[in-house]
C-alpha atoms as a PDB file:
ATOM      1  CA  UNK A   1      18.514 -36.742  14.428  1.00  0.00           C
ATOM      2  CA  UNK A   2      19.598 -34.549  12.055  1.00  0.00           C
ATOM      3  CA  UNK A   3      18.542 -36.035   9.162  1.00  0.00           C
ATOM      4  CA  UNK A   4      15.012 -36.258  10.679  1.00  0.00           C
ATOM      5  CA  UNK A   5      14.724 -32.525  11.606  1.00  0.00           C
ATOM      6  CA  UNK A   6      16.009 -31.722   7.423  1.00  0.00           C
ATOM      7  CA  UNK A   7      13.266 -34.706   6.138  1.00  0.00           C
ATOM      8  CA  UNK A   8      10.398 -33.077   8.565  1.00  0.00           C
ATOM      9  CA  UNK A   9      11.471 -29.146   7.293  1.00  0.00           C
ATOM     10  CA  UNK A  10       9.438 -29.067   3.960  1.00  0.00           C
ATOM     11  CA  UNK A  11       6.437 -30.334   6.422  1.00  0.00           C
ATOM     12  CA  UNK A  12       6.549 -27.902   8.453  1.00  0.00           C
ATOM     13  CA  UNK A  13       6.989 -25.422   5.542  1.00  0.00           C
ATOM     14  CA  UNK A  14       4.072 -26.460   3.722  1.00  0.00           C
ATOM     15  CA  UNK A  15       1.874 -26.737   6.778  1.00  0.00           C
ATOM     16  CA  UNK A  16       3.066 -23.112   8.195  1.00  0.00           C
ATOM     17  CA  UNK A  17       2.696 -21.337   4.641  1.00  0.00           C
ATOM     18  CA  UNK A  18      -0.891 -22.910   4.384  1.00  0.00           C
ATOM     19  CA  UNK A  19      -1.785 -22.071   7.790  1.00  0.00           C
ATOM     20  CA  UNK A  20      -0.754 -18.413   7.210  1.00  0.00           C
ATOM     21  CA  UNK A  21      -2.891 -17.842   4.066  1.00  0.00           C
ATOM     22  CA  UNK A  22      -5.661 -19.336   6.049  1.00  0.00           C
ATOM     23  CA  UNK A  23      -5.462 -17.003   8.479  1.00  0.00           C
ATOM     24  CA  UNK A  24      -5.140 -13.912   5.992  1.00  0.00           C
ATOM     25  CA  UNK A  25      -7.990 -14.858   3.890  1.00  0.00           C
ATOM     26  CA  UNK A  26     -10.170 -15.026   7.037  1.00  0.00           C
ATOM     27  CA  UNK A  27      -8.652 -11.302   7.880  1.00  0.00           C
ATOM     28  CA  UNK A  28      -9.613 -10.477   4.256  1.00  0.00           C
ATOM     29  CA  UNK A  29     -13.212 -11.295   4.878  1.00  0.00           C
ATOM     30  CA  UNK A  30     -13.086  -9.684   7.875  1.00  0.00           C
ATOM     31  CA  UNK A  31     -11.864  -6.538   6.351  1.00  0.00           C
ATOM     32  CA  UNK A  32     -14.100  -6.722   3.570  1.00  0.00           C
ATOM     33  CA  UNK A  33     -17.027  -6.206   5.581  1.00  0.00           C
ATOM     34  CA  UNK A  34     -15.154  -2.947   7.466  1.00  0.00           C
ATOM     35  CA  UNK A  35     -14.322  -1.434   4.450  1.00  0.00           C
ATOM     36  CA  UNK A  36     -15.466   1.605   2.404  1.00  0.00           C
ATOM     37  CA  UNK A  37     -14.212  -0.589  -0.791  1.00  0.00           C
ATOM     38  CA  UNK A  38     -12.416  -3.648  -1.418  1.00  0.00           C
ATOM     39  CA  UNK A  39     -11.494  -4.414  -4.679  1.00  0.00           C
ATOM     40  CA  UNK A  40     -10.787  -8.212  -6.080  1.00  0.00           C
ATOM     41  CA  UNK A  41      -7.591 -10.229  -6.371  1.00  0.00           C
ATOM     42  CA  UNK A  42      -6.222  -8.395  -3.653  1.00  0.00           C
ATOM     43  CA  UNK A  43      -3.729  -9.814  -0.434  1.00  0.00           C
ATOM     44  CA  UNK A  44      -3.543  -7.615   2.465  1.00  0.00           C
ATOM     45  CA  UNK A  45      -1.096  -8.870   5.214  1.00  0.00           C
ATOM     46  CA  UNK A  46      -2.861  -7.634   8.310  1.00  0.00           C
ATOM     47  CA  UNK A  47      -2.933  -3.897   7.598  1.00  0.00           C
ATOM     48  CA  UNK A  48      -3.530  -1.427  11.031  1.00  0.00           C
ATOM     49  CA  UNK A  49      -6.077   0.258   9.895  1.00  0.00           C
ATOM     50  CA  UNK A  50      -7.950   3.360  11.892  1.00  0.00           C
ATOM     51  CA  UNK A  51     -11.359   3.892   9.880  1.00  0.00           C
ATOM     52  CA  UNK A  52     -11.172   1.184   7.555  1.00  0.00           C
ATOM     53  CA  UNK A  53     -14.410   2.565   6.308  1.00  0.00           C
ATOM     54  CA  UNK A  54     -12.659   5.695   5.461  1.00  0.00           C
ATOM     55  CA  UNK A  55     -10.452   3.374   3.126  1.00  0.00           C
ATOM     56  CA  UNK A  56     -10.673   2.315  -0.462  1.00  0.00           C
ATOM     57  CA  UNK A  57      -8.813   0.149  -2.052  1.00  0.00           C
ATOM     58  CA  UNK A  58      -9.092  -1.373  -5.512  1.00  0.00           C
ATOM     59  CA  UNK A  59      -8.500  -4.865  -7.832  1.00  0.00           C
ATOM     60  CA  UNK A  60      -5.191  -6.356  -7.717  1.00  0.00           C
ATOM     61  CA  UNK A  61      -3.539  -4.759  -4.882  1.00  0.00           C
ATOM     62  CA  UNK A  62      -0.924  -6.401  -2.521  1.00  0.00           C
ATOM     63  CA  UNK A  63      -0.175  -4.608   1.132  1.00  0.00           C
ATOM     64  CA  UNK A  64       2.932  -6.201   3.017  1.00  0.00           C
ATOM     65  CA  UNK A  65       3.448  -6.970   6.595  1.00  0.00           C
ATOM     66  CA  UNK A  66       3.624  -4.035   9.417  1.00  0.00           C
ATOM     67  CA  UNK A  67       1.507  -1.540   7.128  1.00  0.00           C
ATOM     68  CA  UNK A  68      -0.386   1.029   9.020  1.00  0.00           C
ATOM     69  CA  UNK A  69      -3.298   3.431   7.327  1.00  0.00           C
ATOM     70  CA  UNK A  70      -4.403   5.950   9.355  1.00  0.00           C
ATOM     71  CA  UNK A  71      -6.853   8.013   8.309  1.00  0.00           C
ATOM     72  CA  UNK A  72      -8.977   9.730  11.644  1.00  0.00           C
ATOM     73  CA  UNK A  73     -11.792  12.088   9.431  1.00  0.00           C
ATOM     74  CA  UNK A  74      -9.691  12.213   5.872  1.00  0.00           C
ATOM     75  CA  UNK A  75      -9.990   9.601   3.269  1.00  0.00           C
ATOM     76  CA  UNK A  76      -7.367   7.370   1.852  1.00  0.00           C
ATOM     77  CA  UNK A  77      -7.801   6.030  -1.275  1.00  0.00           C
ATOM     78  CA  UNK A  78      -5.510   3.641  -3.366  1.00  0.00           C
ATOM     79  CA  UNK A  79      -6.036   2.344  -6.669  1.00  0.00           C
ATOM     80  CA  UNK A  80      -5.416  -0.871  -8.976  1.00  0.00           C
ATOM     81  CA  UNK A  81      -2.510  -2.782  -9.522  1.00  0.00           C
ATOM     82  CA  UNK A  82      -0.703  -1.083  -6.370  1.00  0.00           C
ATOM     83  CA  UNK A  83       2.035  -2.719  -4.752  1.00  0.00           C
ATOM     84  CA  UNK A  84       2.840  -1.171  -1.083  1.00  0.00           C
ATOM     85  CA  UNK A  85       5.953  -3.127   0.758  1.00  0.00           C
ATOM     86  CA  UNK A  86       6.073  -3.321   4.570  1.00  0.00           C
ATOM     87  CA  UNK A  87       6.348  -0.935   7.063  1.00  0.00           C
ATOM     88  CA  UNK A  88       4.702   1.706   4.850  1.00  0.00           C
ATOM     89  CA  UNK A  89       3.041   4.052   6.746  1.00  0.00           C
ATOM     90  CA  UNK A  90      -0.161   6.486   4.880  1.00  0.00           C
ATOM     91  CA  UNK A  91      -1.362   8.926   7.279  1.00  0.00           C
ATOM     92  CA  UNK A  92      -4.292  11.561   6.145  1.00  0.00           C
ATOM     93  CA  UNK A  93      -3.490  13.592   9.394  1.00  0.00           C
ATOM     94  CA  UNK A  94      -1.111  15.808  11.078  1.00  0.00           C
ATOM     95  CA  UNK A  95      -1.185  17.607  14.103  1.00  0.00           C
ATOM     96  CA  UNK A  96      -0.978  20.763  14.067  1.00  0.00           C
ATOM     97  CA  UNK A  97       1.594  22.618  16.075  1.00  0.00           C
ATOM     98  CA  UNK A  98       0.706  26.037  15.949  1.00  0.00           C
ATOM     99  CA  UNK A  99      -1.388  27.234  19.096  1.00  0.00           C
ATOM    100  CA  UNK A 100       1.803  27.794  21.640  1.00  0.00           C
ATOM    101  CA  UNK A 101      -0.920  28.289  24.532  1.00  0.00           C
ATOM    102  CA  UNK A 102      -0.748  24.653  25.545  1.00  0.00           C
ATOM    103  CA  UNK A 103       1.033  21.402  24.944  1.00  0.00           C
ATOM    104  CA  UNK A 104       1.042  19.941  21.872  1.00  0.00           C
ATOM    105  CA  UNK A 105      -0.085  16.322  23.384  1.00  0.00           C
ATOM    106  CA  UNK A 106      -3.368  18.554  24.819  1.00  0.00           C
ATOM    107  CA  UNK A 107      -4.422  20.668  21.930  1.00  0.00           C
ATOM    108  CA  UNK A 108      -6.667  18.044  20.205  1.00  0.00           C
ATOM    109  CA  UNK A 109      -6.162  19.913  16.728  1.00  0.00           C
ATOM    110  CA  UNK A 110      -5.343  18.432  13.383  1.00  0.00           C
ATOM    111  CA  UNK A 111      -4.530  19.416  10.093  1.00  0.00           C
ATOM    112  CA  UNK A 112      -6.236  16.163   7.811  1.00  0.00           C
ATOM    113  CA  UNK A 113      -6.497  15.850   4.272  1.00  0.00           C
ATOM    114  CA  UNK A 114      -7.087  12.696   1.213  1.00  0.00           C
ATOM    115  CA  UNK A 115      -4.234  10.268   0.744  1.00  0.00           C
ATOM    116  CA  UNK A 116      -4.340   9.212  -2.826  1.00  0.00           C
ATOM    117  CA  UNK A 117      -2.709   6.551  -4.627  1.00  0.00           C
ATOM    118  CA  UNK A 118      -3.006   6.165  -7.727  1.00  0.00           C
ATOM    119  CA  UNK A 119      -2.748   2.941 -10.531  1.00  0.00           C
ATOM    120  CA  UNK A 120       0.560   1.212 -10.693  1.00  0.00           C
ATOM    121  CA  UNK A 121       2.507   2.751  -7.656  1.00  0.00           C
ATOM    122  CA  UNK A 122       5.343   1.122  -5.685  1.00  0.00           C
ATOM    123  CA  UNK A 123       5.704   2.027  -2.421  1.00  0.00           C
ATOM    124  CA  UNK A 124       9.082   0.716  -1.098  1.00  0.00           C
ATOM    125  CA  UNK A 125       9.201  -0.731   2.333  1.00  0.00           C
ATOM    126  CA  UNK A 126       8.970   1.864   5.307  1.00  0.00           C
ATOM    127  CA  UNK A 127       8.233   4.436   3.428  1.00  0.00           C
ATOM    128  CA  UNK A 128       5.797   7.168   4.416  1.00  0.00           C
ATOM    129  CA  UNK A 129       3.215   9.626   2.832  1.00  0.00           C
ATOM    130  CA  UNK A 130       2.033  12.592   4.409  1.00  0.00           C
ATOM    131  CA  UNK A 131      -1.916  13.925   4.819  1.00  0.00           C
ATOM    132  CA  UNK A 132      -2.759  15.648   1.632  1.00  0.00           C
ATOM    133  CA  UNK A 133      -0.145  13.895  -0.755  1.00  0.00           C
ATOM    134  CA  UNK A 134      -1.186  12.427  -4.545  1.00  0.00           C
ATOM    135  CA  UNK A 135       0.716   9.570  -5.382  1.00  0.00           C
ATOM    136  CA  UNK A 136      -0.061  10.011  -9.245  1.00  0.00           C
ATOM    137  CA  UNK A 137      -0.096   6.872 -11.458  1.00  0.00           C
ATOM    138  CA  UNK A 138       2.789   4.878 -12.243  1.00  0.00           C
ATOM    139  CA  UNK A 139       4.638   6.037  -9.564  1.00  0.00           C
ATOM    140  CA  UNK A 140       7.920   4.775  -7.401  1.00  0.00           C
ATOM    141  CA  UNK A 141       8.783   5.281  -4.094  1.00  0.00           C
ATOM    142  CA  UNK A 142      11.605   4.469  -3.031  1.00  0.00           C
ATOM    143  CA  UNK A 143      12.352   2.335   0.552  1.00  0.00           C
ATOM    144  CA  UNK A 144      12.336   4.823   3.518  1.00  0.00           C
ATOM    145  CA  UNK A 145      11.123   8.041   2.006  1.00  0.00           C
ATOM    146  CA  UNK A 146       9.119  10.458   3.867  1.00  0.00           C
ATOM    147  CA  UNK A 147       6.819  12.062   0.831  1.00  0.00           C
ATOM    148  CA  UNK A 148       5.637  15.479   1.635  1.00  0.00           C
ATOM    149  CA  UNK A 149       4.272  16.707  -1.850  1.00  0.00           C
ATOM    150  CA  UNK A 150       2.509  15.231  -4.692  1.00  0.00           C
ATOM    151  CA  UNK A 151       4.540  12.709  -6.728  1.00  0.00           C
ATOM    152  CA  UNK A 152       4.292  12.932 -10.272  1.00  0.00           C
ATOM    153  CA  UNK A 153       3.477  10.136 -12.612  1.00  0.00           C
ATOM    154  CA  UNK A 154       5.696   7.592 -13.935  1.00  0.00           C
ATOM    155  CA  UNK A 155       8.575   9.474 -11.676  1.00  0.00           C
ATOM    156  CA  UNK A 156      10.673   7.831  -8.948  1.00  0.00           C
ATOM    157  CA  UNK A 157      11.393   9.941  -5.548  1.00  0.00           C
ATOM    158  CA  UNK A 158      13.363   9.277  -2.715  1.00  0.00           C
ATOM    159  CA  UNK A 159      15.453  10.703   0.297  1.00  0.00           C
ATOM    160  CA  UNK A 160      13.519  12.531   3.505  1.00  0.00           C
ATOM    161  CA  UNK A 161      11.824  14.237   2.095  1.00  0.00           C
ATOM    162  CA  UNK A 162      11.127  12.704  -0.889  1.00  0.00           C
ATOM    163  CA  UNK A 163      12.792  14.487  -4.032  1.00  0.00           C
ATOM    164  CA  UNK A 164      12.140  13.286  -7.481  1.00  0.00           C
ATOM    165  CA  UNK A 165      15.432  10.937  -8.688  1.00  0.00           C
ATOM    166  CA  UNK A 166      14.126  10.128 -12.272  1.00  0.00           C
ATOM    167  CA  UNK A 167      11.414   9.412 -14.576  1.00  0.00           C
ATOM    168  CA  UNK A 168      11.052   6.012 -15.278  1.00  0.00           C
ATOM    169  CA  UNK A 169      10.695   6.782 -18.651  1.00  0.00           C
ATOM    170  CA  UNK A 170      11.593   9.032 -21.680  1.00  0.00           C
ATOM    171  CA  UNK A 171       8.883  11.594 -22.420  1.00  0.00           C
ATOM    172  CA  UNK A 172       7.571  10.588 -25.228  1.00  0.00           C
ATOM    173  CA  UNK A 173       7.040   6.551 -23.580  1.00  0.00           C
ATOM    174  CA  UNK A 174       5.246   8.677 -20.933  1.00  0.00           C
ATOM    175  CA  UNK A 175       2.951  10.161 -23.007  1.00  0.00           C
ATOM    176  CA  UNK A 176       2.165   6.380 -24.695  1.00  0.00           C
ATOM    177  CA  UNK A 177       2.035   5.157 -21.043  1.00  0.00           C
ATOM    178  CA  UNK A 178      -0.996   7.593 -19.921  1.00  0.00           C
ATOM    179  CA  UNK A 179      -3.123   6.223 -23.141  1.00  0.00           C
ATOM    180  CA  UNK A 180      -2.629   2.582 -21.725  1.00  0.00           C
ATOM    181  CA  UNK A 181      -5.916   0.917 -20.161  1.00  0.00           C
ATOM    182  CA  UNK A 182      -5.589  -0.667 -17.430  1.00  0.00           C
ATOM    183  CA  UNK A 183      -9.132  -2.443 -17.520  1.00  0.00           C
ATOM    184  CA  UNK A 184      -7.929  -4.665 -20.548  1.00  0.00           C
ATOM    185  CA  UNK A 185      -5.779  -6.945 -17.934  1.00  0.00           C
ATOM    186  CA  UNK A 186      -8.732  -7.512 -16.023  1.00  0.00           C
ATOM    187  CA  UNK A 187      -9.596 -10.903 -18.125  1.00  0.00           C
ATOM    188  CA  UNK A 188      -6.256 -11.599 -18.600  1.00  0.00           C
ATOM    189  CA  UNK A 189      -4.830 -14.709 -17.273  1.00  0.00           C
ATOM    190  CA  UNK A 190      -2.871 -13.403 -14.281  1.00  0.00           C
ATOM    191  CA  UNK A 191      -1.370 -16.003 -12.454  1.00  0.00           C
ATOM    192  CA  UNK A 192       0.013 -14.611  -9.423  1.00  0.00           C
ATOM    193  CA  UNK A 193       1.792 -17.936  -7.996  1.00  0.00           C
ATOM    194  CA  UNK A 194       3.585 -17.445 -10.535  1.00  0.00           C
ATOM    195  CA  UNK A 195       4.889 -14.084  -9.494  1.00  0.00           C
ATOM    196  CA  UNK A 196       5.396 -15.526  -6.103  1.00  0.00           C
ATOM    197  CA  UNK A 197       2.898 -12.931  -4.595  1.00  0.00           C
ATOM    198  CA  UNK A 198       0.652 -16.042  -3.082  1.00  0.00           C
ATOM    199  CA  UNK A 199      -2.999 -16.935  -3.649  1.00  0.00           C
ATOM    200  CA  UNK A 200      -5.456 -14.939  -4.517  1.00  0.00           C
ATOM    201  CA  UNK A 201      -7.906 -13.562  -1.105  1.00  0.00           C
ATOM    202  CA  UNK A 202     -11.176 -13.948  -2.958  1.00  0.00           C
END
């Protein structure tokens, strides 16, 4: 019996990983026709979105599992080549907690402002960013942060909340990274099975 249940697993893989692209491609048409923008080559693992038409999102960008964009009034935009891991959470809202005449749960009063992530971010998985917050290009964030302030490029924060830990680079390879253009990978031959990130949604 056991020998059957080993011989049958690679079945059942093949069938279950098919199925599940399946199903996220028809979420990414779905999506597409919700949202403010939707860029190309992108995989998007069932995002909860608020407003997606207050979202934009742009070529080659991969959203785990368990993400959750939440945007009520403010805008949140994110770039190309973004990779966000799961259980991030981008909210362009806050309440705000300063009228002391009546509970907090009654006052109906937010503070909202743009989410922005820019080209070439990591977000590690469960991290969050706060209403207001640039996540300038090149970025890292590492798994679990809470990001209050605007990250600087090419930098890598961390902690709650996020402090910067390091630059990925030396200065002067920063300065040569902010010349690069992106747009010249767009014909390139990106195979992204290859990378293990899955099929391309459209």
């Amino acid at each position: 019996m056991k020998k059957l249940i080993y011989s049958l697993f690679p079945l059942y893989r093949f069938f279950y990983h098919h199925l599940s692209m399946a199903k996220i491609n028809v979420y990414m048409m779905i999506l597409g026709m919700k949202i403010r923008y939707l860029g190309h080559h992108c995989r998007i693992y069932f995002a909860n979105m608020t407003e997606p038409y207050n979202v934009s999102i742009g070529h080659h960008v991969h959203i785990n599992k368990n993400c959750e964009i939440i945007t009520t009034g403010s805008p949140v935009e994110i770039g190309n080549y973004v990779m966000i891991g799961p259980g991030v959470t981008l909210v362009a809202q806050n309440h705000d907690v300063s009228d002391w005449s009546m509970p907090m749960i009654f006052s109906n009063k937010y503070i909202r402002g743009k989410v922005k992530i820019a080209d070439d971010v990591w977000i590690g998985a469960n991290a969050t960013v706060l209403s207001g917050v640039t996540v300038n290009r090149g970025a890292v964030i590492a798994a679990g942060a809470v990001v209050t302030k605007d990250v600087e490029a090419f930098s890598i924060v961390g902690g709650v909340p996020a402090q910067k830990i390091k630059s990925r680079f030396p200065v002067e390879v920063i300065k040569k990274a902010h010349k690069v253009n992106f747009n010249s990978f767009e014909n390139a031959d990106m195979n992204w099975r290859k990378w293990g990130v899955g099929n391309y949604a459209n």
